[in-house]
Protein backbone atom coordinates (compact mmCIF):
# COMPACT_ATOMS: atom_id res chain seq x y z
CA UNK A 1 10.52 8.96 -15.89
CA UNK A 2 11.69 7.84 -19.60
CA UNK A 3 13.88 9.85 -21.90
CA UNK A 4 12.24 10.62 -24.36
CA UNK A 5 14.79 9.89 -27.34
CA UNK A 6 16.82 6.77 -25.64
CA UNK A 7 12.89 5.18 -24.57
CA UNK A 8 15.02 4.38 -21.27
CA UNK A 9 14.12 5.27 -18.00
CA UNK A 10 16.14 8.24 -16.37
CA UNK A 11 18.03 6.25 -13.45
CA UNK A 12 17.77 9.47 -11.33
CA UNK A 13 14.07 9.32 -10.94
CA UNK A 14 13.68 5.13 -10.71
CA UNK A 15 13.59 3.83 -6.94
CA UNK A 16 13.44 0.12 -5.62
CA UNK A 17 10.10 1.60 -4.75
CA UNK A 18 8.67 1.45 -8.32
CA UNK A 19 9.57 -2.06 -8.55
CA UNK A 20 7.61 -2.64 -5.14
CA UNK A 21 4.81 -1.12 -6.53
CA UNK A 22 4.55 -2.79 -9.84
CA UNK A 23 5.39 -6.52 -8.09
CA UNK A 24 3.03 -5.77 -5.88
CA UNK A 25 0.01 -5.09 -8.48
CA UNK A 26 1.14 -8.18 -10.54
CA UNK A 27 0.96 -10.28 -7.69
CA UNK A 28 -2.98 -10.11 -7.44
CA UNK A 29 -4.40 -12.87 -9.33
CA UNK A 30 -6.90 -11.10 -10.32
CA UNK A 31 -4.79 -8.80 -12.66
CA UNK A 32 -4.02 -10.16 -15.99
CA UNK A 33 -1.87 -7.45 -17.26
CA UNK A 34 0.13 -4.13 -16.46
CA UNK A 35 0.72 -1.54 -19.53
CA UNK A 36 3.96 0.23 -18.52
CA UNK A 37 6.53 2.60 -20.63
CA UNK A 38 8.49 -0.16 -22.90
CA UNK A 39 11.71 1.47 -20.72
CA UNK A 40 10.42 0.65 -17.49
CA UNK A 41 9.77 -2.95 -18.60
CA UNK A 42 13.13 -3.15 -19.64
CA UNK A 43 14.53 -1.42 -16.82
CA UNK A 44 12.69 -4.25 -14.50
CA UNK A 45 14.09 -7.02 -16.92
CA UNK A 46 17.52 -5.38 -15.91
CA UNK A 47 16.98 -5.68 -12.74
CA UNK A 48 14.94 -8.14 -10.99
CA UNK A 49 16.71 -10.82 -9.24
CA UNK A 50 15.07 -13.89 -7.78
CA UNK A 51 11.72 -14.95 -8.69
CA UNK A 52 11.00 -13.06 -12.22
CA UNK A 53 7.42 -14.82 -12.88
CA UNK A 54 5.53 -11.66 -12.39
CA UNK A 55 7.24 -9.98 -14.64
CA UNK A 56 5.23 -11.94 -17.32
CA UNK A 57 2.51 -9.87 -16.39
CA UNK A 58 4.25 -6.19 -16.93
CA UNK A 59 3.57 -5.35 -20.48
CA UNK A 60 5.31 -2.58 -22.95
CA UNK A 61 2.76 -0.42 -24.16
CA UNK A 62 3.22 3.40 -25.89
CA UNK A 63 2.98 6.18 -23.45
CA UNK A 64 2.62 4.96 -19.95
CA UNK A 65 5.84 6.83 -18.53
CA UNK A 66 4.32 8.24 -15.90
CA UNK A 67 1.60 5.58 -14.75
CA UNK A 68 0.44 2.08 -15.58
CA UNK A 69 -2.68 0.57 -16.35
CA UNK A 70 -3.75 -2.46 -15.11
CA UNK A 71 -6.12 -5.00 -16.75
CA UNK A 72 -8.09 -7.28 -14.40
CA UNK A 73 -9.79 -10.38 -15.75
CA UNK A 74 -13.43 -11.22 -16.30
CA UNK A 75 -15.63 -11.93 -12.79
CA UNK A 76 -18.32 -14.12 -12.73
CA UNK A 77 -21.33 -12.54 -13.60
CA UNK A 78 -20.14 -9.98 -16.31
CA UNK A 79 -21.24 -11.94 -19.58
CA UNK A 80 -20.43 -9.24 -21.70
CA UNK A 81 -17.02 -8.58 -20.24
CA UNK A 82 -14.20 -10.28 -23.26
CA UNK A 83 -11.63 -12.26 -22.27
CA UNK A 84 -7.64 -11.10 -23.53
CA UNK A 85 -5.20 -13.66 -24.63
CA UNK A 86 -3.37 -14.91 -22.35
CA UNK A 87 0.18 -13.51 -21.50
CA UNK A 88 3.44 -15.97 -22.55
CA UNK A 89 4.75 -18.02 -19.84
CA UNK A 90 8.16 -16.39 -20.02
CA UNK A 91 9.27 -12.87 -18.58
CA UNK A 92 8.61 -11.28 -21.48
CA UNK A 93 12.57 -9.48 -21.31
CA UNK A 94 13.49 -11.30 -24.88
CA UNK A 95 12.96 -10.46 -28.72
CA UNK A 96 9.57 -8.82 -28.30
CA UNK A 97 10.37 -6.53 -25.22
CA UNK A 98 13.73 -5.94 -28.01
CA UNK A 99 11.50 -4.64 -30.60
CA UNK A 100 10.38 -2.10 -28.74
CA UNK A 101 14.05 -0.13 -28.87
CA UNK A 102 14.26 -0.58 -32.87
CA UNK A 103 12.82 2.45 -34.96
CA UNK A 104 9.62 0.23 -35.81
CA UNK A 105 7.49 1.18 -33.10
CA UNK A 106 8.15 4.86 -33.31
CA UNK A 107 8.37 5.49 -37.19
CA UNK A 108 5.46 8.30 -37.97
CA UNK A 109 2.50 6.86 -39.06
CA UNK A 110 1.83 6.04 -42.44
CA UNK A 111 -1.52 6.94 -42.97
CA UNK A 112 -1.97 9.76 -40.60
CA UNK A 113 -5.96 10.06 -41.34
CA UNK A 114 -6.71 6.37 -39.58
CA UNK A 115 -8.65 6.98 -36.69
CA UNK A 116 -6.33 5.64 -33.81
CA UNK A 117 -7.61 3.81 -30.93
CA UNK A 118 -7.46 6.46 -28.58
CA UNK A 119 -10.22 8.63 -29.88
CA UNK A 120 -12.98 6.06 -30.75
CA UNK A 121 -12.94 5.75 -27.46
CA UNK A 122 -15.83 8.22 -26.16
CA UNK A 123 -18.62 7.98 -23.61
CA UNK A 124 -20.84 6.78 -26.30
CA UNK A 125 -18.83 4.10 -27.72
CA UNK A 126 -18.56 2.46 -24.70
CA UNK A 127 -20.45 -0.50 -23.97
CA UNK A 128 -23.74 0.25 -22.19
CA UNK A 129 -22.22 -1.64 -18.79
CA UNK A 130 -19.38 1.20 -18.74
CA UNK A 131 -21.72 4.44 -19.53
CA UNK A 132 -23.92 2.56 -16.24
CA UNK A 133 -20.75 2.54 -13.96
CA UNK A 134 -19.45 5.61 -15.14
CA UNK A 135 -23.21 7.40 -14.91
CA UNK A 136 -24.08 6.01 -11.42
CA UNK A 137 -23.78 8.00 -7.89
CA UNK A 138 -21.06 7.51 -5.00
CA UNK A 139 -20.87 4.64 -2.90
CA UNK A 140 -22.16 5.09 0.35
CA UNK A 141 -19.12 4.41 1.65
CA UNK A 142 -15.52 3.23 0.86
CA UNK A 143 -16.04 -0.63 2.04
CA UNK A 144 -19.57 -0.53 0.43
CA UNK A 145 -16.84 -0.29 -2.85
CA UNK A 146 -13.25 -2.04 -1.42
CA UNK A 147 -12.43 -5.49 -2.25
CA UNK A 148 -12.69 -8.09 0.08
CA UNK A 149 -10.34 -10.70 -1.44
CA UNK A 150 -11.40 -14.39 -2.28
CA UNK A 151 -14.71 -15.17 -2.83
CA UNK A 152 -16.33 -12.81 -0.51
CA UNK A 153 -19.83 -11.39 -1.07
CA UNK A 154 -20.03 -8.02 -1.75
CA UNK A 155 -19.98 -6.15 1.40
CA UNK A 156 -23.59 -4.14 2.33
CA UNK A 157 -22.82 -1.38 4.38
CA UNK A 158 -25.60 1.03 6.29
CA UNK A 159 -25.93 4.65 6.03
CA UNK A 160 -22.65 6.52 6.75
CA UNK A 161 -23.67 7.85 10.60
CA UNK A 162 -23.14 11.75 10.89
CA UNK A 163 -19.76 12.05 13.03
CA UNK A 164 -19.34 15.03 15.52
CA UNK A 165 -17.65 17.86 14.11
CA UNK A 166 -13.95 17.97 14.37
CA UNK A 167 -12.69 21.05 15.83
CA UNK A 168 -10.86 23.70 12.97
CA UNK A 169 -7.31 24.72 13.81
CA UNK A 170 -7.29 28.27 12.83
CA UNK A 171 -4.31 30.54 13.69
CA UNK A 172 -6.54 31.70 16.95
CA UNK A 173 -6.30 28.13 18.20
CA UNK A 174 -3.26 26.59 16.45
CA UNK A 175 -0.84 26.10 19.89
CA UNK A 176 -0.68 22.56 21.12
CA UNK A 177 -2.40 21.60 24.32
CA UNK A 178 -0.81 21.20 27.61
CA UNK A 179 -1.39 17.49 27.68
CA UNK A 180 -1.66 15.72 24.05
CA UNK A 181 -3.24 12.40 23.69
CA UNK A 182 -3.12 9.92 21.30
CA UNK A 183 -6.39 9.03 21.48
CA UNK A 184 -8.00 12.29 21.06
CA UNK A 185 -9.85 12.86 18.10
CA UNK A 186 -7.82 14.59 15.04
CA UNK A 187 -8.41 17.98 14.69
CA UNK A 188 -9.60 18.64 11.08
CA UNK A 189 -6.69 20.73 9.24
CA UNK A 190 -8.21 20.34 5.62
CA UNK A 191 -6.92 17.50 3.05
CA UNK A 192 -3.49 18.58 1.35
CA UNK A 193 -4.66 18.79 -2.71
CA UNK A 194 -2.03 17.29 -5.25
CA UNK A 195 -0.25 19.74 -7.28
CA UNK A 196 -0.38 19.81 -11.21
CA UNK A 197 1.97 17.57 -12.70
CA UNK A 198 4.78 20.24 -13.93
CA UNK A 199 5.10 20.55 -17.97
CA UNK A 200 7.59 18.97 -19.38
């Protein structure tokens, strides 16, 4: 998505999608912040027309070419969880989205031996809270887990009933039916799995 040596993003891969995606994200409340490429920040700084307030919210951040991150703030009831600074009140397209295409930011590091961020962070330097979420079983469901919006209680949800089994399409029974109906149930044809991203 970003060239590598220019830090801006290839125009052949961006689509008005991307933008879609990223407005819509920022325009939950609930999300404080959005780590993207510093090149797809500027490219949205480029060009976003109209309102540009939620653009405040899209951060630069190393790495992040290929996916975002998105930082929601602190519920009620999680006393442990640590509030962030809040972001400016601007855009965030002016001198500190300009440092980012300087050499600063990418100079090698000077002391090579610091331990960087990225690998203190292990299963057992995470706060106890984390290791519980990340330790626990499945929902019982996907609403037993989906937001609700607002101030809704958490949703309780009962035991997942057993459906029926859908029928397999195999190649011995692969031809469409005489008479199709909408409202018959889907056959079950297997979930398409995501290739791996291609190397670079």
């Amino acid at each position: 998505m970003v060239d590598e040596k220019t830090h801006l993003v290839k125009d052949a891969l961006w689509t008005p999608a991307h933008t879609r995606l990223l407005k819509r994200a920022a325009s939950y409340p609930e999300v404080e912040r959005i780590l993207v490429n510093p090149g797809i920040k500027k490219k949205l700084c480029d060009t976003v027309t109209g309102d540009r307030s939620w653009l405040r919210k899209i951060r630069p951040f190393w790495g992040h070419d290929y996916h975002f991150h998105m930082r929601i703030g602190c519920q009620p009831g999680s006393p442990g969880c640590k509030g962030q600074e809040a972001t400016p009140a601007d855009d965030g397209c002016g001198k500190p989205l300009a440092w980012w295409f300087t050499e600063e930011p990418w100079r090698p590091n000077k002391n090579p031996d610091a331990p960087k961020a990225r690998n203190l962070m292990t299963m057992p330097n995470l706060p106890r809270q984390c290791q519980a979420v990340l330790a626990a079983s499945d929902a019982p469901s996907l609403a037993a887990v989906t937001f609700q919006g607002g101030s809704a209680a958490a949703v309780a949800v009962a035991e997942p009933q057993q459906a029926e089994p859908a029928e397999t399409i195999s190649s011995d029974n692969a031809s469409m039916p005489a008479e199709a109906s909408a409202f018959a149930p889907t056959p079950k044809i297997g979930v398409p799995v995501p290739r791996p991203r291609p190397g670079n």
